[in-house]
C-alpha atoms as a PDB file:
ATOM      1  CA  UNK A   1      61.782  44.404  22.852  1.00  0.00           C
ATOM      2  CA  UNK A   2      60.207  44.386  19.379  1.00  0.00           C
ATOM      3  CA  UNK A   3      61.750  43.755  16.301  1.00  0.00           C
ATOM      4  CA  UNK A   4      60.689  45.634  13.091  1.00  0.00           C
ATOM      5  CA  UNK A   5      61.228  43.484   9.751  1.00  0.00           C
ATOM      6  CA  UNK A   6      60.232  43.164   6.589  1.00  0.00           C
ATOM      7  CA  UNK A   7      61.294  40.577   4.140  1.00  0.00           C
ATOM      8  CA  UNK A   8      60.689  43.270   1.334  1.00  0.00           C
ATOM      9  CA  UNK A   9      64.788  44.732   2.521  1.00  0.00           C
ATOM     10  CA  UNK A  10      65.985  41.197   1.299  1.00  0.00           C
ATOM     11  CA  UNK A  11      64.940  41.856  -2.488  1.00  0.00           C
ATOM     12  CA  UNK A  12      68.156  43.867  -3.408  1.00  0.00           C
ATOM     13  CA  UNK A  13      71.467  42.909  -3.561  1.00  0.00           C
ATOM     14  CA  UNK A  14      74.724  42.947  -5.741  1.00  0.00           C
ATOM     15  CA  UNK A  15      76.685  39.863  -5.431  1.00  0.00           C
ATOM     16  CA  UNK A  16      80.218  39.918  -3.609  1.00  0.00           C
ATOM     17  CA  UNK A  17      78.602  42.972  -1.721  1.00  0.00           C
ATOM     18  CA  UNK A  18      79.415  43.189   1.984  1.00  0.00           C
ATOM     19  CA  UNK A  19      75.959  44.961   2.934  1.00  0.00           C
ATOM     20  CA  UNK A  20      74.087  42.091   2.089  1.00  0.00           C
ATOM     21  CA  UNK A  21      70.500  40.336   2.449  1.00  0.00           C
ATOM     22  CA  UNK A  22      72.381  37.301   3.680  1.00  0.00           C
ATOM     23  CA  UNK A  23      73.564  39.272   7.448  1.00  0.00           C
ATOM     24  CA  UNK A  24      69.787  40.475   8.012  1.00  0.00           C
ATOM     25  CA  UNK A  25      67.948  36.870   6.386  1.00  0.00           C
ATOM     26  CA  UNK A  26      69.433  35.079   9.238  1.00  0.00           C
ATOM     27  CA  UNK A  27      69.915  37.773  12.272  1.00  0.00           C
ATOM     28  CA  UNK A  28      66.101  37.784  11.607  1.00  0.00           C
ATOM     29  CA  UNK A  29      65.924  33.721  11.945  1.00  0.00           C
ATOM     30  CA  UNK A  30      67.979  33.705  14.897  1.00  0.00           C
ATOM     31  CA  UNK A  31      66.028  35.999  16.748  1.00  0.00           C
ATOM     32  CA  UNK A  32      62.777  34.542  15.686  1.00  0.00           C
ATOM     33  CA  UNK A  33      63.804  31.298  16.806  1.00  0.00           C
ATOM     34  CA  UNK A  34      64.855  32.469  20.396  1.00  0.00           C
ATOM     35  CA  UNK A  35      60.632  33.379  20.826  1.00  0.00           C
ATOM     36  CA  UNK A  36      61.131  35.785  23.039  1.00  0.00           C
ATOM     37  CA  UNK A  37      60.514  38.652  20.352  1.00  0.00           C
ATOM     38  CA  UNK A  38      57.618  40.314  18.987  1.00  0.00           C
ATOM     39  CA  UNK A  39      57.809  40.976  14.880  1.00  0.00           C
ATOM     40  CA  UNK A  40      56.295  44.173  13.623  1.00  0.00           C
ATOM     41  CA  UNK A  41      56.142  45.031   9.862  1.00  0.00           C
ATOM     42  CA  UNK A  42      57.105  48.826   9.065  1.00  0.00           C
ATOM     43  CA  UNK A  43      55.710  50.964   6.527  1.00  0.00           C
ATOM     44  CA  UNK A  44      57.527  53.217   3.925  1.00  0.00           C
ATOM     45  CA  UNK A  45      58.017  56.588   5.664  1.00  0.00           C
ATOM     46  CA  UNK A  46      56.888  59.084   3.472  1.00  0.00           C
ATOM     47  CA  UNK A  47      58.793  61.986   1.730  1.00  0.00           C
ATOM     48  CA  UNK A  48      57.817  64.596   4.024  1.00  0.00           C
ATOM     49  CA  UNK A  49      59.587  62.562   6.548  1.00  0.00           C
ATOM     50  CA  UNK A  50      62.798  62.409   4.789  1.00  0.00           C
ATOM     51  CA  UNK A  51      62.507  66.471   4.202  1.00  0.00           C
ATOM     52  CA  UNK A  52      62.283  66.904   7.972  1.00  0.00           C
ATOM     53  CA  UNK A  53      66.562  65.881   7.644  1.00  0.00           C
ATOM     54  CA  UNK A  54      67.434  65.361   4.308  1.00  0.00           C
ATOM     55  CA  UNK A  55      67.311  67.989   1.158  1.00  0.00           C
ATOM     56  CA  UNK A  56      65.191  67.356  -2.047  1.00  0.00           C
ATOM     57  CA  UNK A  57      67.985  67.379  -4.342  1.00  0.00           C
ATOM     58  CA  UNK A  58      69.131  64.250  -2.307  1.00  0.00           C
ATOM     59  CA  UNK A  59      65.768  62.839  -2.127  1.00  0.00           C
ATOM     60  CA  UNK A  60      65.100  63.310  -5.970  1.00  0.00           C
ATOM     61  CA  UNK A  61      68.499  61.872  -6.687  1.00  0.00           C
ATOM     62  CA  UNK A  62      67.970  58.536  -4.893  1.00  0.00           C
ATOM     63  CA  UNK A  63      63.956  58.446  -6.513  1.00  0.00           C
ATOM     64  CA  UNK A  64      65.553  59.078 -10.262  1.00  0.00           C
ATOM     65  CA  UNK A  65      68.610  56.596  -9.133  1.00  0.00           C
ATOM     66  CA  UNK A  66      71.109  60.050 -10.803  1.00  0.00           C
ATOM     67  CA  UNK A  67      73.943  59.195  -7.852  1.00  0.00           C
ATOM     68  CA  UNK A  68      76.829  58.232  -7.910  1.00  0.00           C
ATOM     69  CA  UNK A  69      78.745  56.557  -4.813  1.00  0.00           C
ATOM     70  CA  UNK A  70      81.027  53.379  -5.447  1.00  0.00           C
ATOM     71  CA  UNK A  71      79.843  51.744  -2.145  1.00  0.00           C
ATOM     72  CA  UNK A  72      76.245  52.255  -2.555  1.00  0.00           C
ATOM     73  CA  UNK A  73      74.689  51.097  -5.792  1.00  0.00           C
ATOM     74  CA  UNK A  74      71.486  52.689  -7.753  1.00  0.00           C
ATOM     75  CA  UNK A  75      69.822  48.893  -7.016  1.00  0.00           C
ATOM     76  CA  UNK A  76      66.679  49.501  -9.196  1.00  0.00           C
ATOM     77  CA  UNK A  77      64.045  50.203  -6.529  1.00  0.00           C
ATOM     78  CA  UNK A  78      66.749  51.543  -4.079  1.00  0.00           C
ATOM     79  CA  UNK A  79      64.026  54.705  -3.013  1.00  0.00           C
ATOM     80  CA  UNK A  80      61.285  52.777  -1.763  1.00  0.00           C
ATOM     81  CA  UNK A  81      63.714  50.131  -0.040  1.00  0.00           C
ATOM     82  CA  UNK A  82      65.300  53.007   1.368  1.00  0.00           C
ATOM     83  CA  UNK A  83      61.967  54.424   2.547  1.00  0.00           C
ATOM     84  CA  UNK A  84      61.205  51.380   4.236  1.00  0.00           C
ATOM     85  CA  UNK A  85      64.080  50.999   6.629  1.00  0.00           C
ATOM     86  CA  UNK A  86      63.807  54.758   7.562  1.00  0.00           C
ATOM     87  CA  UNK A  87      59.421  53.876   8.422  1.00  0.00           C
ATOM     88  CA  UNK A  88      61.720  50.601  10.752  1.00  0.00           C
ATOM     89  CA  UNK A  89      63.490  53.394  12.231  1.00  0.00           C
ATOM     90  CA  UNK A  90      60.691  55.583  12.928  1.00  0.00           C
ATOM     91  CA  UNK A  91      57.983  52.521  14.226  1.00  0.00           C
ATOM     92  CA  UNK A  92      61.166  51.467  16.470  1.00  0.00           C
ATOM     93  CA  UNK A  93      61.044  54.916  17.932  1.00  0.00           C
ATOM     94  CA  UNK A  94      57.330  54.542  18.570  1.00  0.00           C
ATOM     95  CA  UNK A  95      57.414  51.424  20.267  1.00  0.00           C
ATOM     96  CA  UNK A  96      60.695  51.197  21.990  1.00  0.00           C
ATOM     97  CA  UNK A  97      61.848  48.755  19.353  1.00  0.00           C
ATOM     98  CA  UNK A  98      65.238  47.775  17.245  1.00  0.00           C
ATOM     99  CA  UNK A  99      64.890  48.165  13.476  1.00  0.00           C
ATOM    100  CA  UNK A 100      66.257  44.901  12.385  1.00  0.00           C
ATOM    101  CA  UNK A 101      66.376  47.067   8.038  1.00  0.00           C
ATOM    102  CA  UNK A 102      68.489  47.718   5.663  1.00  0.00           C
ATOM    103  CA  UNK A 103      70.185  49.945   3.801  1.00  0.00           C
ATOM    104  CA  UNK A 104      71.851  51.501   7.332  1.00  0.00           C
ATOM    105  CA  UNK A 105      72.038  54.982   7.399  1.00  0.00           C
ATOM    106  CA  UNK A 106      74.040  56.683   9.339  1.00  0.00           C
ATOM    107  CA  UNK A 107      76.694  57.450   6.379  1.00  0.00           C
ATOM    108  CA  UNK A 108      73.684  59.898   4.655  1.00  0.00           C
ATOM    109  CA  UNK A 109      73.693  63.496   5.167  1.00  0.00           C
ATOM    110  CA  UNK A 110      71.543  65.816   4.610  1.00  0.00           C
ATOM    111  CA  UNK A 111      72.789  66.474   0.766  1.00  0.00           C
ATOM    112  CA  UNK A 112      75.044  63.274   0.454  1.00  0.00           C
ATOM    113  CA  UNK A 113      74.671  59.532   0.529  1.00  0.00           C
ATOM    114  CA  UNK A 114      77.547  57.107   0.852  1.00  0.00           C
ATOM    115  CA  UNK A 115      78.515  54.087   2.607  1.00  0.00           C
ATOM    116  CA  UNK A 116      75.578  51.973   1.756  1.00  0.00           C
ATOM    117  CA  UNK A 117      73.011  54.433   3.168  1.00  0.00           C
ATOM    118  CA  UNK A 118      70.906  56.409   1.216  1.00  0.00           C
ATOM    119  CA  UNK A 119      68.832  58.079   3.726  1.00  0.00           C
ATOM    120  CA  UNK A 120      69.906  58.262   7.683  1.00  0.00           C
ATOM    121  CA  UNK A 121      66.973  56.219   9.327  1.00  0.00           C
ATOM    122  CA  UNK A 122      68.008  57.325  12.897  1.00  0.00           C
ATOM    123  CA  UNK A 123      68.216  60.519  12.412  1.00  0.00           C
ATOM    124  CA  UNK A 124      64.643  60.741  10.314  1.00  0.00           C
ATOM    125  CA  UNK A 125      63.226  58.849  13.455  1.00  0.00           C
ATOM    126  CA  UNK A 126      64.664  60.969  16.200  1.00  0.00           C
ATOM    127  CA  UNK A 127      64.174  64.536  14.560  1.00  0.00           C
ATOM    128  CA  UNK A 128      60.565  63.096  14.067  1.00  0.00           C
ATOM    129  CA  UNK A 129      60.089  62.183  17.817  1.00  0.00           C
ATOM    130  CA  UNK A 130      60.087  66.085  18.668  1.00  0.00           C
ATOM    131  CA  UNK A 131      62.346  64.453  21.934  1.00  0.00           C
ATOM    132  CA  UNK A 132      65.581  65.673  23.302  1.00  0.00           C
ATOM    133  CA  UNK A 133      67.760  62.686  22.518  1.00  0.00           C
ATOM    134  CA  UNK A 134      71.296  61.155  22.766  1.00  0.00           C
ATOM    135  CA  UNK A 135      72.004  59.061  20.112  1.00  0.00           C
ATOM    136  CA  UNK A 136      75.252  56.426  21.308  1.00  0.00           C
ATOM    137  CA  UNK A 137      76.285  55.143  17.852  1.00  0.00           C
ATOM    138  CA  UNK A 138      78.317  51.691  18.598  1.00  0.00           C
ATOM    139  CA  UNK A 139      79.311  51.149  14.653  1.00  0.00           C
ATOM    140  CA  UNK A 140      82.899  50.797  13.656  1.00  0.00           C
ATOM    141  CA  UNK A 141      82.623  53.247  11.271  1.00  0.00           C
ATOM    142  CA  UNK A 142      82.127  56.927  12.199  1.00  0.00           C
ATOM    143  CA  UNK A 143      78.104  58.021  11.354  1.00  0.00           C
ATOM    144  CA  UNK A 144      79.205  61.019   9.478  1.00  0.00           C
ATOM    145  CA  UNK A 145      75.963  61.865   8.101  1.00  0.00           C
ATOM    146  CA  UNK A 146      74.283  61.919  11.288  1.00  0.00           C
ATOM    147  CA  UNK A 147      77.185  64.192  12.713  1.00  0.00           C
ATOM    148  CA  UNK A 148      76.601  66.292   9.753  1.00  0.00           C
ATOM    149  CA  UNK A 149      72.284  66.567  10.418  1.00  0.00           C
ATOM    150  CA  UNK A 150      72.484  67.118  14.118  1.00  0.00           C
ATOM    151  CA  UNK A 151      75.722  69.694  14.409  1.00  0.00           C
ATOM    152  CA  UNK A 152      74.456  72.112  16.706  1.00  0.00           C
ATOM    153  CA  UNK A 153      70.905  71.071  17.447  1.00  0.00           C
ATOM    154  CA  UNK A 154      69.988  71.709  21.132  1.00  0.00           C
ATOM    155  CA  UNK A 155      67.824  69.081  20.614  1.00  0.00           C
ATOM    156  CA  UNK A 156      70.424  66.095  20.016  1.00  0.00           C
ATOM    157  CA  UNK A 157      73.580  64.915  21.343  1.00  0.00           C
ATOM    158  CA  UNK A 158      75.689  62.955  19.607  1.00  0.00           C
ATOM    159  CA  UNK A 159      77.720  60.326  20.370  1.00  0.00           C
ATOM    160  CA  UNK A 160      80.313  57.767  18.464  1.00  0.00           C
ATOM    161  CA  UNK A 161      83.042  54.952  19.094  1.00  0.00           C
ATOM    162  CA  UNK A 162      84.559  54.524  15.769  1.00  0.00           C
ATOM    163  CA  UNK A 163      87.577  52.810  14.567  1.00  0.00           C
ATOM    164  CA  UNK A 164      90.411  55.080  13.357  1.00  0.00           C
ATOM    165  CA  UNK A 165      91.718  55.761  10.594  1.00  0.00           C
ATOM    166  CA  UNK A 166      89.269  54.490   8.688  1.00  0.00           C
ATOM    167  CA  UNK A 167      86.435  55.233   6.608  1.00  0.00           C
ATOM    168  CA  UNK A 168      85.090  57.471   5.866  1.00  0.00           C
ATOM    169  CA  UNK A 169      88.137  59.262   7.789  1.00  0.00           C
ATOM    170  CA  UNK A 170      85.871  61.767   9.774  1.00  0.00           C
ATOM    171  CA  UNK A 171      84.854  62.247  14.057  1.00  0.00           C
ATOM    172  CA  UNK A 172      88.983  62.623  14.993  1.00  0.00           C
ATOM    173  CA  UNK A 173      88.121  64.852  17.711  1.00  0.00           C
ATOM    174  CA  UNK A 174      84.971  65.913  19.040  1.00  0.00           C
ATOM    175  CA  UNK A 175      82.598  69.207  18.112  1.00  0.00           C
ATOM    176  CA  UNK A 176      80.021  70.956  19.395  1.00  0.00           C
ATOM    177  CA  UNK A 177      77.134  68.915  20.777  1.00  0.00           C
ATOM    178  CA  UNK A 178      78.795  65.508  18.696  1.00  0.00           C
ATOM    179  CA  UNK A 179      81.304  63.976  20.809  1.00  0.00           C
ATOM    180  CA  UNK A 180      83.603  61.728  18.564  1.00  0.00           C
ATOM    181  CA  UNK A 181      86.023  58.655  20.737  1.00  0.00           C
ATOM    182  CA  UNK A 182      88.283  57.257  18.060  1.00  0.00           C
ATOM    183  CA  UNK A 183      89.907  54.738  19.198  1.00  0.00           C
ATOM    184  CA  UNK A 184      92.519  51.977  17.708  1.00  0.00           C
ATOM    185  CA  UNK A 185      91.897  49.147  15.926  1.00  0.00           C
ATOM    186  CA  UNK A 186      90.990  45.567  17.946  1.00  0.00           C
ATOM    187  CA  UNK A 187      91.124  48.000  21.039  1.00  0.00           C
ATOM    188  CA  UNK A 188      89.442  45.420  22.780  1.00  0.00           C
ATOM    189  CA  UNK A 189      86.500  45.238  25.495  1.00  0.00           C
ATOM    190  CA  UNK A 190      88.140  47.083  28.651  1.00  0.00           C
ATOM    191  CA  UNK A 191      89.629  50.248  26.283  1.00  0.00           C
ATOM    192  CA  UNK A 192      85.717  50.514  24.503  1.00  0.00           C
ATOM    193  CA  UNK A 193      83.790  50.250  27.715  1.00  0.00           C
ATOM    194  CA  UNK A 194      85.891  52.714  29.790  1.00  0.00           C
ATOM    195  CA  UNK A 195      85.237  54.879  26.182  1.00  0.00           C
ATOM    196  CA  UNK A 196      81.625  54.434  26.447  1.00  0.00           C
ATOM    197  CA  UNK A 197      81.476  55.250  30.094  1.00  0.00           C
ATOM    198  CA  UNK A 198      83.408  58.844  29.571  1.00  0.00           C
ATOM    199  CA  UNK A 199      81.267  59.301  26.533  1.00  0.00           C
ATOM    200  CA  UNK A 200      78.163  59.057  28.337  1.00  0.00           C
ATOM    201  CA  UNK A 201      79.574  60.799  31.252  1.00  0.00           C
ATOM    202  CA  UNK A 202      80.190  63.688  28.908  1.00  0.00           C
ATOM    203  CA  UNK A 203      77.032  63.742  27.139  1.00  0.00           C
ATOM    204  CA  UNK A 204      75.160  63.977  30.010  1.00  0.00           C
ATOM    205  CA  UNK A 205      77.216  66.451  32.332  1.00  0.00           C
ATOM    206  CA  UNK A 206      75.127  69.556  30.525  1.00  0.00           C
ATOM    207  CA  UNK A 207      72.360  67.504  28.424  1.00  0.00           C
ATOM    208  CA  UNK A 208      68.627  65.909  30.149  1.00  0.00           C
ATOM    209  CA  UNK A 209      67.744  63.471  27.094  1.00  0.00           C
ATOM    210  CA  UNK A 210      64.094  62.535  26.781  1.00  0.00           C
ATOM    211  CA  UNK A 211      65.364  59.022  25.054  1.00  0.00           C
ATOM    212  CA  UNK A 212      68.492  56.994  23.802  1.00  0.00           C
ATOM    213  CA  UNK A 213      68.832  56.038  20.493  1.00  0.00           C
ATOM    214  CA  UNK A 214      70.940  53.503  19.049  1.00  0.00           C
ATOM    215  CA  UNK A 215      72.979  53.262  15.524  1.00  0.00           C
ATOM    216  CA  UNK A 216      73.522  50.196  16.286  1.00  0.00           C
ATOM    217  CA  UNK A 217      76.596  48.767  14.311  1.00  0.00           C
ATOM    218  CA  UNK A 218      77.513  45.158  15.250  1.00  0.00           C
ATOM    219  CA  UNK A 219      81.002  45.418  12.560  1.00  0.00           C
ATOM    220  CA  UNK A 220      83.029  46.405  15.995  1.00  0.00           C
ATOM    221  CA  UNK A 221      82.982  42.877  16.777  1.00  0.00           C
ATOM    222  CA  UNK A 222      86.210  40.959  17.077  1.00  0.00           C
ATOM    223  CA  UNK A 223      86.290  39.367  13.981  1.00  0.00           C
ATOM    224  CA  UNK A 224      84.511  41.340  11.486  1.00  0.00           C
ATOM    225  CA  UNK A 225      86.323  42.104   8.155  1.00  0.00           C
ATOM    226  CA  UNK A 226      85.257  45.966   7.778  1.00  0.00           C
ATOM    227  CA  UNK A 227      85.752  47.424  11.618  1.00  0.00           C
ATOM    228  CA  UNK A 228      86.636  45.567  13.811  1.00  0.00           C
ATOM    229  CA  UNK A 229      87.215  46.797  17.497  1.00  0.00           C
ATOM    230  CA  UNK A 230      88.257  43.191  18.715  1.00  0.00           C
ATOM    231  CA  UNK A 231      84.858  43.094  20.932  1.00  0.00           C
ATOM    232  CA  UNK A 232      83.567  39.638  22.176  1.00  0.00           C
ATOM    233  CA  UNK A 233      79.745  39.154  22.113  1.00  0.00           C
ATOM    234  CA  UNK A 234      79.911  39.731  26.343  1.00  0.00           C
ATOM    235  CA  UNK A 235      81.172  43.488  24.912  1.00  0.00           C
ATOM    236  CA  UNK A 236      77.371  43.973  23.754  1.00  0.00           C
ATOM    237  CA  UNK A 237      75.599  42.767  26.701  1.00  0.00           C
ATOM    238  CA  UNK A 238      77.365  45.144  28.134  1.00  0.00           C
ATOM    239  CA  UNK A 239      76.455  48.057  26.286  1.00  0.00           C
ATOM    240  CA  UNK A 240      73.540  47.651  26.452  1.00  0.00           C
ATOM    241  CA  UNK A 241      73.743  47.276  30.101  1.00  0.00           C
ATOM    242  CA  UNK A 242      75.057  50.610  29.927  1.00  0.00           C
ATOM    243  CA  UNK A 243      72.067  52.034  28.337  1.00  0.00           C
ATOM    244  CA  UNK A 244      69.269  50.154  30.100  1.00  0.00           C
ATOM    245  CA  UNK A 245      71.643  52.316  33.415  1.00  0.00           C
ATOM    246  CA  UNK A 246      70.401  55.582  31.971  1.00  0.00           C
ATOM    247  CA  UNK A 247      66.826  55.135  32.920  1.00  0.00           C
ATOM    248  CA  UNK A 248      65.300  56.653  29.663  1.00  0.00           C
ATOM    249  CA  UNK A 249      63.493  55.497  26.875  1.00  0.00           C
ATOM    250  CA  UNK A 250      65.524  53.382  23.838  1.00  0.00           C
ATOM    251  CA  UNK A 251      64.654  52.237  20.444  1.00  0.00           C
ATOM    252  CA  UNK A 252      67.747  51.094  18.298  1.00  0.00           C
ATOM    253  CA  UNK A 253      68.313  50.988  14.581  1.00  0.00           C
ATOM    254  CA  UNK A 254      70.605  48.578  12.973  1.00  0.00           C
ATOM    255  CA  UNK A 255      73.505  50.062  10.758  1.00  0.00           C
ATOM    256  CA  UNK A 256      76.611  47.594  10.211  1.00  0.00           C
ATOM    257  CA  UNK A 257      77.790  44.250  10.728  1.00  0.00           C
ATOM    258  CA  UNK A 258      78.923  41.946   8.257  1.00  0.00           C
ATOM    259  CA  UNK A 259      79.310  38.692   9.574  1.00  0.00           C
ATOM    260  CA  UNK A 260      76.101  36.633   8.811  1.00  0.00           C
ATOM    261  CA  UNK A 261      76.649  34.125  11.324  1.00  0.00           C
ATOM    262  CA  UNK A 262      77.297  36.069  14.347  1.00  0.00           C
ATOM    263  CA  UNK A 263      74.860  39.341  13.900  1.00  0.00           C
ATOM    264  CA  UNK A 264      72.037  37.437  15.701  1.00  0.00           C
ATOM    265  CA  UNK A 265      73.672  36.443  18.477  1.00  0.00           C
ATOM    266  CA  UNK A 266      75.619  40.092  18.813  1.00  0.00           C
ATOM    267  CA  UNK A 267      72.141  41.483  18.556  1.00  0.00           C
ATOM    268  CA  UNK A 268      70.776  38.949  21.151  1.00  0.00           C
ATOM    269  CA  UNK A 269      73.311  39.472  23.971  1.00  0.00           C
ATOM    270  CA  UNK A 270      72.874  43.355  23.223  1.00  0.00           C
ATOM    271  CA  UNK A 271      69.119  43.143  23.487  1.00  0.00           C
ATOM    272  CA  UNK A 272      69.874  40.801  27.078  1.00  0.00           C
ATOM    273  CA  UNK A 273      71.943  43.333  28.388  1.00  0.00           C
ATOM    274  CA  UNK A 274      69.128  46.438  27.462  1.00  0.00           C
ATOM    275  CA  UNK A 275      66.329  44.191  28.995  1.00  0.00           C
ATOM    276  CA  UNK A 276      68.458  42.891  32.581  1.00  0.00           C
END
């Protein structure tokens, strides 16, 4: 699989912040040092690209840095580092790749940001595709803004294993075409799989996706200070087992994770399991 990275997403940070260069400096290294990916530099995506999910008020917000979220800092800059990860997200949808960016983004809306996402990267990607698609989002936290963009699209069904309660307190029960599992805190491998394999079960009874797409959120894992899920590394090798089982396209976009050491090799045995 591919990797799409660009060093420019390590030029902003705010020290003692949990979204920070440091998890994405050295999943990059790791993976580059297993040589068994190829590294692909994105381009910005450009602002008709973030009107095809996101309002101009919200766009012209984030370009005159106006908001105001506590998580998610006006880092001078913050629109064209924002525009970059969503051009990961939609290269990694061209080319079956993961979008190793930052700022995540499946916390953005169309006319909010919040939870260190400014724009929702997955979401520009996929409603750019012009493909049915299921979209599995694995992150701790429940993608709210992505709920919020595809709620009631024919085109999209959503999917996402969250921790709860927890922020940002939203997907307790599932609606419409978004199908929400919350499920306990350090639940553990055997509760998330069996999860996962009802929520793709459901997704698909009624719904013939042209492509998977991944909000890929490593901050499940077992030891992770924001969400964890108590899953082991073998959890993610799993998953992505799981999705390589479906038989359809994938591309994956990173959201959290916040343990520098470990992202790469959570990313790694992920990437194993969607490759066999």
């Amino acid at each position: 699989m591919k990797i799409i990275y660009s060093e420019r997403c390590l030029e902003f940070a705010e020290p003692g912040h949990p979204e920070s260069p440091e998890r994405v400096r050295r999943a990059a290294a790791y993976l580059r040092l297993s040589g068994r990916y190829e590294f692909l530099e994105p381009e910005p995506a450009s602002e008709q690209d973030l009107l095809l999910v996101h309002t101009p008020r919200l766009i012209e917000s984030v370009k005159g840095r106006t908001f105001f979220d506590y998580d998610s800092p006006a880092y001078p800059g913050i629109y064209d580092y924002a525009r970059l990860a969503v051009g990961g997200a939609i290269l990694a949808s061209r080319v079956g790749g993961l979008s190793l960016m930052r700022p995540p983004g499946h916390h953005a809306g169309k006319d909010f940001l919040g939870g260190f996402c400014y724009f929702n990267n997955i979401a520009v990607a996929v409603r750019k595709s012009g493909k049915r698609t299921l979209i599995v989002d694995i992150d701790g936290h429940h993608g709210n803004g992505t709920q919020d963009i595809f709620l009631g699209d024919p085109q999209v069904v959503y999917i996402s294993l969250h921790r709860s309660p927890l922020y940002p307190g939203t997907g307790l029960s599932s609606v419409g075409n978004c199908l929400n599992f919350p499920l306990p805190a350090h639940c553990g491998d055997k509760l998330y799989l069996e999860a996962l394999d009802e929520a793709l079960h459901q997704a698909l009874r009624d719904f013939n996706p042209e492509q998977v797409a991944l909000s890929l959120g490593l901050d499940g894992y077992r030891d992770d200070p924001l969400a964890s899920l108590g899953l082991s590394t073998s959890a993610y090798r799993e998953i992505g087992r799981r999705v390589a089982g479906l038989k359809l396209p994938a591309f994956a976009v990173l959201e959290g994770g916040y343990l520098p050491e470990l992202l790469g090799p959570n990313i790694e045995a992920f990437l194993e399991g969607l490759e066999g």
